[in-house]
C-alpha atoms as a PDB file:
ATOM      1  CA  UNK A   1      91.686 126.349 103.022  1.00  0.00           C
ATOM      2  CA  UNK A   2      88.809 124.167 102.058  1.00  0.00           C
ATOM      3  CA  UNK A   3      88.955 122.173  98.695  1.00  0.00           C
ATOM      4  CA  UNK A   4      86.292 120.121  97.275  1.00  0.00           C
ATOM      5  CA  UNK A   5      86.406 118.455  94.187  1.00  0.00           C
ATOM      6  CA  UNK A   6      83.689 117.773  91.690  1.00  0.00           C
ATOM      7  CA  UNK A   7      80.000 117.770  92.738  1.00  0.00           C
ATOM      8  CA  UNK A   8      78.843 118.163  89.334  1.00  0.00           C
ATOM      9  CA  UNK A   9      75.350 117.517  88.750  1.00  0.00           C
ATOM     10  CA  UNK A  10      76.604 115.453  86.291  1.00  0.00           C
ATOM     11  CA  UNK A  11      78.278 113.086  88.929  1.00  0.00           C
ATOM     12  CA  UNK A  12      75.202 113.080  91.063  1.00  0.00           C
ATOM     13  CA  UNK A  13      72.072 112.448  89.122  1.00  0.00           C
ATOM     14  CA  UNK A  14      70.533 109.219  87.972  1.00  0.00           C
ATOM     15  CA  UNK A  15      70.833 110.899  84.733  1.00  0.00           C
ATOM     16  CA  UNK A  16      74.762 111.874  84.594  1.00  0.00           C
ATOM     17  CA  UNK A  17      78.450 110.688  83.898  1.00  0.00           C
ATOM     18  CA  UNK A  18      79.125 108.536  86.832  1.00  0.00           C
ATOM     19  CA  UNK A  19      75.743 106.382  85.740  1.00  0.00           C
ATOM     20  CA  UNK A  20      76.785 106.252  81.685  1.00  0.00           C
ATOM     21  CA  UNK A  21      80.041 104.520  83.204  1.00  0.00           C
ATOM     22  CA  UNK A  22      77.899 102.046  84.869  1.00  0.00           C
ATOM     23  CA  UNK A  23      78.800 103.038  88.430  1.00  0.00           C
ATOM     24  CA  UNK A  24      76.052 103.278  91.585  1.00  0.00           C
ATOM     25  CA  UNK A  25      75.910 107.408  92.429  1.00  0.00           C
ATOM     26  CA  UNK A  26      74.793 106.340  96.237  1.00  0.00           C
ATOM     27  CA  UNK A  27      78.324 106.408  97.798  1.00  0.00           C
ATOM     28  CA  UNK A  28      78.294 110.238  96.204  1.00  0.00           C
ATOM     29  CA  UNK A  29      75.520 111.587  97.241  1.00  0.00           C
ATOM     30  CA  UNK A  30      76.198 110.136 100.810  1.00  0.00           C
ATOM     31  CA  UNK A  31      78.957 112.805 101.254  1.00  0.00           C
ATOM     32  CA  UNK A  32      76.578 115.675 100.356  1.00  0.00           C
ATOM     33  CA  UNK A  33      75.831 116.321 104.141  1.00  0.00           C
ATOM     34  CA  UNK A  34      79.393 116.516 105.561  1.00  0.00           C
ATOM     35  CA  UNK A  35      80.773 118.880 102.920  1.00  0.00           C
ATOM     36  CA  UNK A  36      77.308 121.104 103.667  1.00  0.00           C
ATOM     37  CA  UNK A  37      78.875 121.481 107.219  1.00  0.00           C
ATOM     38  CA  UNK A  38      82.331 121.837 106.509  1.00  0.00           C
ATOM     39  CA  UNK A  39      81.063 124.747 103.950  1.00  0.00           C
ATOM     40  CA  UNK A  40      79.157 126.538 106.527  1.00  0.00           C
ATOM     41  CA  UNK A  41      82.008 126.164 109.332  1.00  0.00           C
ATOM     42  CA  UNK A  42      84.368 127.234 107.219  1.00  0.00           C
ATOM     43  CA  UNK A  43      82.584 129.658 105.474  1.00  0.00           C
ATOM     44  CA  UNK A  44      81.766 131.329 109.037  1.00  0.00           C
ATOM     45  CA  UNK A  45      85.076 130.967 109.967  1.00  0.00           C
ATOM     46  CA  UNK A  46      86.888 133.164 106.795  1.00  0.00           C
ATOM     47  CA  UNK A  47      88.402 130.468 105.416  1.00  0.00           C
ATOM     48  CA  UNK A  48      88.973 130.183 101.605  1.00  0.00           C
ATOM     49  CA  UNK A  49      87.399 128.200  99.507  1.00  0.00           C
ATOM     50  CA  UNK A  50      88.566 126.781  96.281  1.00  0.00           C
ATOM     51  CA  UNK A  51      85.425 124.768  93.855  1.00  0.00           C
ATOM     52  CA  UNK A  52      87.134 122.545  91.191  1.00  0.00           C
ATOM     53  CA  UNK A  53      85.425 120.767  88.277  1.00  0.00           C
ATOM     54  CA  UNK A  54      86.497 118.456  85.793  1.00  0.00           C
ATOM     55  CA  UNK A  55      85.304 119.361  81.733  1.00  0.00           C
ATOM     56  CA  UNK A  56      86.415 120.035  78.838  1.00  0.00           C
ATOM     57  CA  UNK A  57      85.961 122.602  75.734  1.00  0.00           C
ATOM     58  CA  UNK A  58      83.514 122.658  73.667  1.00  0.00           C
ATOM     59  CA  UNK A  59      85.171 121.814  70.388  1.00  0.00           C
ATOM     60  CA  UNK A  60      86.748 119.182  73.010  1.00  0.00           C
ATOM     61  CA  UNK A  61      90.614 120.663  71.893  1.00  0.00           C
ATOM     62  CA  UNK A  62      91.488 119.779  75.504  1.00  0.00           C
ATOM     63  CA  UNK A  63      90.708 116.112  74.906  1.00  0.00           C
ATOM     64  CA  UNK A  64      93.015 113.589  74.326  1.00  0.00           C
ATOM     65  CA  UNK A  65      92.250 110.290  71.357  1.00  0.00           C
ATOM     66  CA  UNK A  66      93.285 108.228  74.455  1.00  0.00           C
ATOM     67  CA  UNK A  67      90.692 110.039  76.938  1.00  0.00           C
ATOM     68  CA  UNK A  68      88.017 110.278  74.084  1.00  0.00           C
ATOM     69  CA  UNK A  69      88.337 106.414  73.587  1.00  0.00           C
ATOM     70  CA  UNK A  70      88.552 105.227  77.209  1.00  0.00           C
ATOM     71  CA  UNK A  71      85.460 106.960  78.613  1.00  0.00           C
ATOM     72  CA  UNK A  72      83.326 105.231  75.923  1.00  0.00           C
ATOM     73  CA  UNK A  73      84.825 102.035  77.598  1.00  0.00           C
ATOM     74  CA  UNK A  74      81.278 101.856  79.347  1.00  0.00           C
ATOM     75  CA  UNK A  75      78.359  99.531  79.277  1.00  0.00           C
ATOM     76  CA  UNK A  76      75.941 102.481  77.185  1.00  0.00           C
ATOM     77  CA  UNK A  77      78.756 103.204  75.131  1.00  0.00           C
ATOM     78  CA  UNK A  78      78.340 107.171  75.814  1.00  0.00           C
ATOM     79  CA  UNK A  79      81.902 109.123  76.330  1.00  0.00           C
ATOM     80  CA  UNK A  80      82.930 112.527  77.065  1.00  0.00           C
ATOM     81  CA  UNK A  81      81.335 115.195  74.777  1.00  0.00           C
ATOM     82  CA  UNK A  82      78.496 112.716  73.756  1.00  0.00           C
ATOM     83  CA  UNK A  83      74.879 114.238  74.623  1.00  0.00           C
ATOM     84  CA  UNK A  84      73.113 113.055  77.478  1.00  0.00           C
ATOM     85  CA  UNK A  85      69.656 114.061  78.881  1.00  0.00           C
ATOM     86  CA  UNK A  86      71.450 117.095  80.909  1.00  0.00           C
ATOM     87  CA  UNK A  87      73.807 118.075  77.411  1.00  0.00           C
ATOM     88  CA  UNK A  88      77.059 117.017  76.401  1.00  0.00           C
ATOM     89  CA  UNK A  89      79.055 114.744  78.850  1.00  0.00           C
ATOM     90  CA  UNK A  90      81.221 116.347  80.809  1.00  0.00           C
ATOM     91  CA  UNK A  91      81.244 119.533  78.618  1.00  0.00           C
ATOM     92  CA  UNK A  92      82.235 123.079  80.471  1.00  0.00           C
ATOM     93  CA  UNK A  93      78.927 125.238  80.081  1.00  0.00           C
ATOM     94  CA  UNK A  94      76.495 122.349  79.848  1.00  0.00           C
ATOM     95  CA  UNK A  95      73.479 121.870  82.523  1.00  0.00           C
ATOM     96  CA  UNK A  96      75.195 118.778  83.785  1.00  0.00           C
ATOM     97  CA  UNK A  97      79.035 120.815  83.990  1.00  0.00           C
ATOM     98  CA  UNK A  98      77.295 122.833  87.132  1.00  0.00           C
ATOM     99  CA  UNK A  99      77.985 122.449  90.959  1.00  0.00           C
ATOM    100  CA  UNK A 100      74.818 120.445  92.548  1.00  0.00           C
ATOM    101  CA  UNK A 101      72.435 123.317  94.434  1.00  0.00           C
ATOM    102  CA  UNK A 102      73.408 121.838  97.398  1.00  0.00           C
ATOM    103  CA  UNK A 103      77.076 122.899  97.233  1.00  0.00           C
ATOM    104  CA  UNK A 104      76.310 125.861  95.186  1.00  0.00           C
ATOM    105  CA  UNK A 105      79.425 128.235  95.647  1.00  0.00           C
ATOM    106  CA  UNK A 106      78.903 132.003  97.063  1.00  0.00           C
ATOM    107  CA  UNK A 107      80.071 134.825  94.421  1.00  0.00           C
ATOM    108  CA  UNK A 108      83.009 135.241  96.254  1.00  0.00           C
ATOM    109  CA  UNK A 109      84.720 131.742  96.089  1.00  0.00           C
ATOM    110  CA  UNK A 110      86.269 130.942  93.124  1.00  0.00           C
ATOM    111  CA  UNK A 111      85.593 127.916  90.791  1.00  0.00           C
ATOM    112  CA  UNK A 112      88.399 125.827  88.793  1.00  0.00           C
ATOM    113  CA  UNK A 113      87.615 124.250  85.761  1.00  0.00           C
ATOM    114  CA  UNK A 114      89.848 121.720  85.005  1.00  0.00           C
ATOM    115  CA  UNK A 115      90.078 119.360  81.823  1.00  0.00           C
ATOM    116  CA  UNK A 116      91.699 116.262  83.879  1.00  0.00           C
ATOM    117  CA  UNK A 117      92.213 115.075  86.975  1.00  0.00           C
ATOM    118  CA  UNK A 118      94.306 117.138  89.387  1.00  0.00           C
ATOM    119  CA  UNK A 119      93.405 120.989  89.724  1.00  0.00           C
ATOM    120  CA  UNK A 120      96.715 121.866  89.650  1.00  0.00           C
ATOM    121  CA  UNK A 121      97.074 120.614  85.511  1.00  0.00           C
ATOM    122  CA  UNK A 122      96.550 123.433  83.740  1.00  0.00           C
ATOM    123  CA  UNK A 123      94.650 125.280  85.866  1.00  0.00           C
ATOM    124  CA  UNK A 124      95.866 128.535  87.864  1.00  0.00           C
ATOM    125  CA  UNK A 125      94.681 126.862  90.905  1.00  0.00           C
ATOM    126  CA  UNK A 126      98.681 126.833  92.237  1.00  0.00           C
ATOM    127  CA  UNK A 127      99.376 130.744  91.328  1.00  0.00           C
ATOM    128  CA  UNK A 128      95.555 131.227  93.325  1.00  0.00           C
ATOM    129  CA  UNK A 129      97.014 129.207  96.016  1.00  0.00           C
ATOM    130  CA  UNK A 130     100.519 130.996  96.127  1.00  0.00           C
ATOM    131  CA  UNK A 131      98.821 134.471  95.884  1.00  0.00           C
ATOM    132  CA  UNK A 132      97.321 134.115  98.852  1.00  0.00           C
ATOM    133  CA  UNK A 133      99.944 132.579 100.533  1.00  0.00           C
ATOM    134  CA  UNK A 134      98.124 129.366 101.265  1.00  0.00           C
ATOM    135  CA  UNK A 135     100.041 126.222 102.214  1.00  0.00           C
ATOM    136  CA  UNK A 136      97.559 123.916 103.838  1.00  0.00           C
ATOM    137  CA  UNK A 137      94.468 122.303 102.078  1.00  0.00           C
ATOM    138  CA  UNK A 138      91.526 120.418 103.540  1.00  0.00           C
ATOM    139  CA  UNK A 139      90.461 118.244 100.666  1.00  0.00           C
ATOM    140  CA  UNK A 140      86.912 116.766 100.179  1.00  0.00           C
ATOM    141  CA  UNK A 141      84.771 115.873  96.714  1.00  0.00           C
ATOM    142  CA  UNK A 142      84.842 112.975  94.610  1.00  0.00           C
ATOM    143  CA  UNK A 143      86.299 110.954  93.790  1.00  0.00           C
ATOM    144  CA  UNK A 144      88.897 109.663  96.333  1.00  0.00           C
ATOM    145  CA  UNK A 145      90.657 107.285  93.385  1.00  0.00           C
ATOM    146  CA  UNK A 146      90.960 109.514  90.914  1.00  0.00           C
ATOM    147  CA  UNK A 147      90.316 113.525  91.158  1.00  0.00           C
ATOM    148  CA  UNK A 148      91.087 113.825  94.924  1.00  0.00           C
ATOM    149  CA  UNK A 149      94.134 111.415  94.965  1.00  0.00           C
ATOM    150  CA  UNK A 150      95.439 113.404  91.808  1.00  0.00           C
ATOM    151  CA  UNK A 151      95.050 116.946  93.449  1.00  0.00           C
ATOM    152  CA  UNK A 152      96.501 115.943  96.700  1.00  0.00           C
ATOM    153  CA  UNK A 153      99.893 113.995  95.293  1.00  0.00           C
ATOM    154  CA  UNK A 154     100.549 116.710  93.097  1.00  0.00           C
ATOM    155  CA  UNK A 155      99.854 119.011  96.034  1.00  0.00           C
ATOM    156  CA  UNK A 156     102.436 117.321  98.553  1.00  0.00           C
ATOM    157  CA  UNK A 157     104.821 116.947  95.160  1.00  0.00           C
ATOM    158  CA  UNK A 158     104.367 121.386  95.404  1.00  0.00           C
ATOM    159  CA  UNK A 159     105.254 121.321  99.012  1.00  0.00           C
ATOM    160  CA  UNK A 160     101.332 121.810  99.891  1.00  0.00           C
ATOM    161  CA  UNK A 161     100.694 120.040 103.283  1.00  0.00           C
ATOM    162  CA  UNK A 162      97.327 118.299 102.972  1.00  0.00           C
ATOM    163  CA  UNK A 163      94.609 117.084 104.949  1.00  0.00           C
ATOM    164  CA  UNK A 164      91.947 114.423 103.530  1.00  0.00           C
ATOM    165  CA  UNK A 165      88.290 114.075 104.812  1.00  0.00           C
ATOM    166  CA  UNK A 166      87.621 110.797 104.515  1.00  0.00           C
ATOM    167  CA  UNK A 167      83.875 110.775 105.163  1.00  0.00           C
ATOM    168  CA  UNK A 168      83.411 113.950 102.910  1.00  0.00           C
ATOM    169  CA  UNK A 169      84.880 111.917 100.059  1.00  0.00           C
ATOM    170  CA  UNK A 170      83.452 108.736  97.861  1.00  0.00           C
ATOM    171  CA  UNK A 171      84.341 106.955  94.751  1.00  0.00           C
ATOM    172  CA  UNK A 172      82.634 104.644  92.633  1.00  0.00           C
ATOM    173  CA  UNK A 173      83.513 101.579  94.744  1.00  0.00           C
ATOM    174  CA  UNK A 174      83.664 101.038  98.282  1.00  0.00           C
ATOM    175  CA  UNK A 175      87.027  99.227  98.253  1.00  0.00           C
ATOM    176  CA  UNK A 176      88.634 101.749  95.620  1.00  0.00           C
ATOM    177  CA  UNK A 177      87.813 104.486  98.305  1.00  0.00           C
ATOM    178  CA  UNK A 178      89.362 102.849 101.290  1.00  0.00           C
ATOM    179  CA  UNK A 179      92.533 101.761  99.549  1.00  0.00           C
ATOM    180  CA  UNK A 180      93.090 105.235  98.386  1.00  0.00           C
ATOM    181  CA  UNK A 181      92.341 106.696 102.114  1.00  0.00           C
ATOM    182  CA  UNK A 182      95.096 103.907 103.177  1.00  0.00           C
ATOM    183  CA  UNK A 183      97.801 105.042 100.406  1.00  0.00           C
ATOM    184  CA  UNK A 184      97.386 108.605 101.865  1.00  0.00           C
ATOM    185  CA  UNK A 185      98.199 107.182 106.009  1.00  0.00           C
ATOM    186  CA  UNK A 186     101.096 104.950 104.225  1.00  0.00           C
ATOM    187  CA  UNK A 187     104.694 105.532 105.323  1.00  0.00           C
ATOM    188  CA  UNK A 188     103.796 107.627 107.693  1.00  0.00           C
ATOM    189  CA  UNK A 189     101.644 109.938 106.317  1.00  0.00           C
ATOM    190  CA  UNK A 190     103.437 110.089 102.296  1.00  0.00           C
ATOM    191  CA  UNK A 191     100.612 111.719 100.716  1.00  0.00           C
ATOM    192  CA  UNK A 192      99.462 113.882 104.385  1.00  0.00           C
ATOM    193  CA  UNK A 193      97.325 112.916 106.688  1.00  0.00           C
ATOM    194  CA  UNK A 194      93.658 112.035 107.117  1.00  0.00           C
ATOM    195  CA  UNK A 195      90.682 113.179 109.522  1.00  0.00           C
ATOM    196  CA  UNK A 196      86.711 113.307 109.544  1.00  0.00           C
ATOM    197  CA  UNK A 197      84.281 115.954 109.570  1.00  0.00           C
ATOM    198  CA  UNK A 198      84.135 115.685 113.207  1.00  0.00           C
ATOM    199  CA  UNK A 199      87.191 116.122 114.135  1.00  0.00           C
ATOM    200  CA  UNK A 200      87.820 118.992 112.075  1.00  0.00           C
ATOM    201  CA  UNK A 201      84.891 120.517 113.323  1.00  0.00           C
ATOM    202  CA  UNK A 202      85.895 119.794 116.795  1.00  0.00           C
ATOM    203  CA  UNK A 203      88.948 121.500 116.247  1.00  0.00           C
ATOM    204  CA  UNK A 204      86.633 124.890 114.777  1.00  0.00           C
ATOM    205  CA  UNK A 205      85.614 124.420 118.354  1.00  0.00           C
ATOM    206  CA  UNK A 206      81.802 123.299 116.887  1.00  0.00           C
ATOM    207  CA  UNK A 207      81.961 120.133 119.590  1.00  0.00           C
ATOM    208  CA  UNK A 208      82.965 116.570 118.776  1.00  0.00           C
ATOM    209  CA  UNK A 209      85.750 114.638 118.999  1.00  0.00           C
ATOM    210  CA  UNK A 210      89.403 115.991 119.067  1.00  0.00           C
ATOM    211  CA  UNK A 211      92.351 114.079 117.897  1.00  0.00           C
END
């Protein structure tokens, strides 16, 4: 089961979240071309896919003071809920709140919206996930601090075994991306395990490296 986290439009343009907060979107748009393949291999190959999105309501009754407060902790001064040139910051239904065309999602895979950082927070992303019967993830999106590291601690806390794609995942800075990819290998694996794009290819028997 393939997993990717946020590629919001909002994430990825010049014009969206990740550049109110002050943060370079070039690390995020890098990863575009390894989830492309790892959504067409999969897809080809029957495996489920799961899309999951971080917003909130409209009358923002899913955000906290705290959370309204710390995302206007920025350089422009622009939160969650403010308007920006693609609507309302992080706001479900908003230009901005939809998957980039490049990762658009087929009709038949379902989306999760979630209001914070794991997709397993009140979401039905676990009873989904249960349904089916599905105890292994492949997780990929942005970003690997935050959204990713959430989803896939919570997962391994739900007895999910997990498999990060390190170069289909990016954060906002270099070095917070490689320390979270290190806290996942840590202790032998505490969080699960990690891989690339190639491997995991490789082992869809698409060529590459195996291992």
């Amino acid at each position: 089961m393939l997993s990717i986290l946020p590629l919001t439009i909002q994430v990825c343009s010049p014009e969206g979240y990740l550049v109110h907060q002050g943060y370079d979107i070039t690390p995020v748009r890098a990863i575009i071309p390894q989830i492309q393949l790892l959504l067409s291999h999969f897809r080809s190959n029957g495996f489920p896919i799961y899309h999951t999105r971080e917003g909130h309501r409209p009358d923002l009754s899913t955000l906290s003071s705290r959370e309204s407060a710390r995302s206007r902790n920025n350089p422009t001064g622009k939160g969650i809920g403010d308007h920006g040139p693609l609507g309302r910051l992080l706001i479900r239904g908003e230009k901005g709140h939809e998957i980039i065309p490049e990762l658009t999602p087929l009709p038949n895979e379902n989306i999760i919206d979630k209001p914070g950082r794991s997709a397993f927070q009140h979401t039905e992303f676990r009873l989904m996930l249960n349904v089916k019967g599905i105890k292994n993830l492949i997780i990929c999106g942005v970003t690997t601090d935050v959204c990713v590291a959430s989803t896939m601690r919570e997962a391994n806390d739900n007895n999910f075994d997990c498999l990060l794609v390190e170069d289909a995942c990016a954060a906002s800075e270099a070095e917070l991306h490689a320390s979270a990819v290190e806290m996942v290998k840590t202790e032998g694996g505490i969080f699960g395990a990690v891989s690339t794009t190639k491997k995991i290819l490789a082992a869809l028997g698409v060529g590459g490296e195996k291992g």
